[in-house]
Each structure stands twice: as C-alpha cells, then as structure tokens.
Protein backbone atom coordinates (compact mmCIF):
# COMPACT_ATOMS: atom_id res chain seq x y z
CA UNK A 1 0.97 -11.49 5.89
CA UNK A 2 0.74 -8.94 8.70
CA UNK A 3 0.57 -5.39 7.46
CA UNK A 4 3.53 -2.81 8.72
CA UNK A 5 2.77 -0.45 11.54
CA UNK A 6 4.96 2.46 11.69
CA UNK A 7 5.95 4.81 14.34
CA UNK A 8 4.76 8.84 14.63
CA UNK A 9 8.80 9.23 13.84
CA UNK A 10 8.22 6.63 10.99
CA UNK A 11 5.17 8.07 9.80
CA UNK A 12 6.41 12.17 10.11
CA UNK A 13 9.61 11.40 7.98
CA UNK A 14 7.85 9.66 5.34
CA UNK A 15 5.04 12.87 5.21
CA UNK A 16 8.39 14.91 5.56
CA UNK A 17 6.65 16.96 7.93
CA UNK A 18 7.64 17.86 11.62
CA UNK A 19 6.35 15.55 14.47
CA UNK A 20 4.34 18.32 16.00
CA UNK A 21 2.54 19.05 12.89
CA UNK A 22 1.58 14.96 12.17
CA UNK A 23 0.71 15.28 16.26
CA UNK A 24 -1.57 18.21 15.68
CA UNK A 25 -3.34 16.40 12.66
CA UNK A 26 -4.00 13.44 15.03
CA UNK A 27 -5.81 15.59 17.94
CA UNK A 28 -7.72 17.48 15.28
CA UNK A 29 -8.56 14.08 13.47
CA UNK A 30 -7.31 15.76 10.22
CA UNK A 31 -4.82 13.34 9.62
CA UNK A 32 -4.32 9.69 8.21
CA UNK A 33 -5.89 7.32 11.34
CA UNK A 34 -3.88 5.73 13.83
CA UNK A 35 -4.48 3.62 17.05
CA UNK A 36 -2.50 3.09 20.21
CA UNK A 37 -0.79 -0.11 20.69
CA UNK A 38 0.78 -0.50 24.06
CA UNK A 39 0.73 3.00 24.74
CA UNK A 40 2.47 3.97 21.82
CA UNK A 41 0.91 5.89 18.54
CA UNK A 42 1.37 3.80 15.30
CA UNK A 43 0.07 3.87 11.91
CA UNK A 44 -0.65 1.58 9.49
CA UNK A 45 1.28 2.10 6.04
CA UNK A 46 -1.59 1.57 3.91
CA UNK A 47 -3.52 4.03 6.00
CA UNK A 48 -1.23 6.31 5.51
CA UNK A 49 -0.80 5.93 1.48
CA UNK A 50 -4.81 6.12 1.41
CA UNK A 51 -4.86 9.62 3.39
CA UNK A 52 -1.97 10.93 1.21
CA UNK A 53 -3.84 9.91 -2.14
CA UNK A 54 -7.03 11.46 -0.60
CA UNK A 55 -5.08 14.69 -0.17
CA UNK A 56 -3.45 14.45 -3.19
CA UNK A 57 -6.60 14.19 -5.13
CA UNK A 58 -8.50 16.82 -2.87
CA UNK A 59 -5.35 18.87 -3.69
CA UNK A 60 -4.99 19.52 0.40
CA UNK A 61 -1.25 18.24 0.18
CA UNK A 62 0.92 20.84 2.16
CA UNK A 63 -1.88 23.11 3.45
C-alpha cells in the first residue's frame, strides 16, 4: 500500500490555513515535515495527522 502524498494546496486546505502561512511553517521548520519530489513540496498525510495531534496535545493549534 503506498501512503498518500499531498500537495502544499492539499495540505493548506486541510489545516484550513492560507498557503503562505503552511509556507512560512516549512522555512521555519515549525510545521508538519515535508520533502521535495520532483521539484514540487508534498506531504505525507500521516505526517501531517501526527503534527496536528502534536499541536493539539501541546495546545499550539492556531497560534
């Protein structure tokens, strides 16, 4: 089973928070982790839904 990768746009709606602000998580390497594949940004979901339960539990969600 190959996991899903999802897209900065992919990743920003699901967050529900603006492109620039996922963008400026990724340069300060505050956000969930992501890698470059082919020149593009992606994510892996489970990466994601690990950094957003971190947050949730560190009650950093929104700051």
């Amino acid at each position: 089973m190959t996991e899903e990768l999802m897209t900065s746009r992919q990743v920003s709606e699901f967050l529900n928070v603006p492109a620039a602000t996922l963008r400026t998580w990724r340069l300060r390497g505050s956000g969930p982790q992501s890698f470059r594949l082919c020149g593009t940004v992606r994510y892996r979901r489970s990466v994601v839904e690990a950094w957003l339960a971190e947050q949730e539990q560190a009650g950093q969600v929104g700051r």
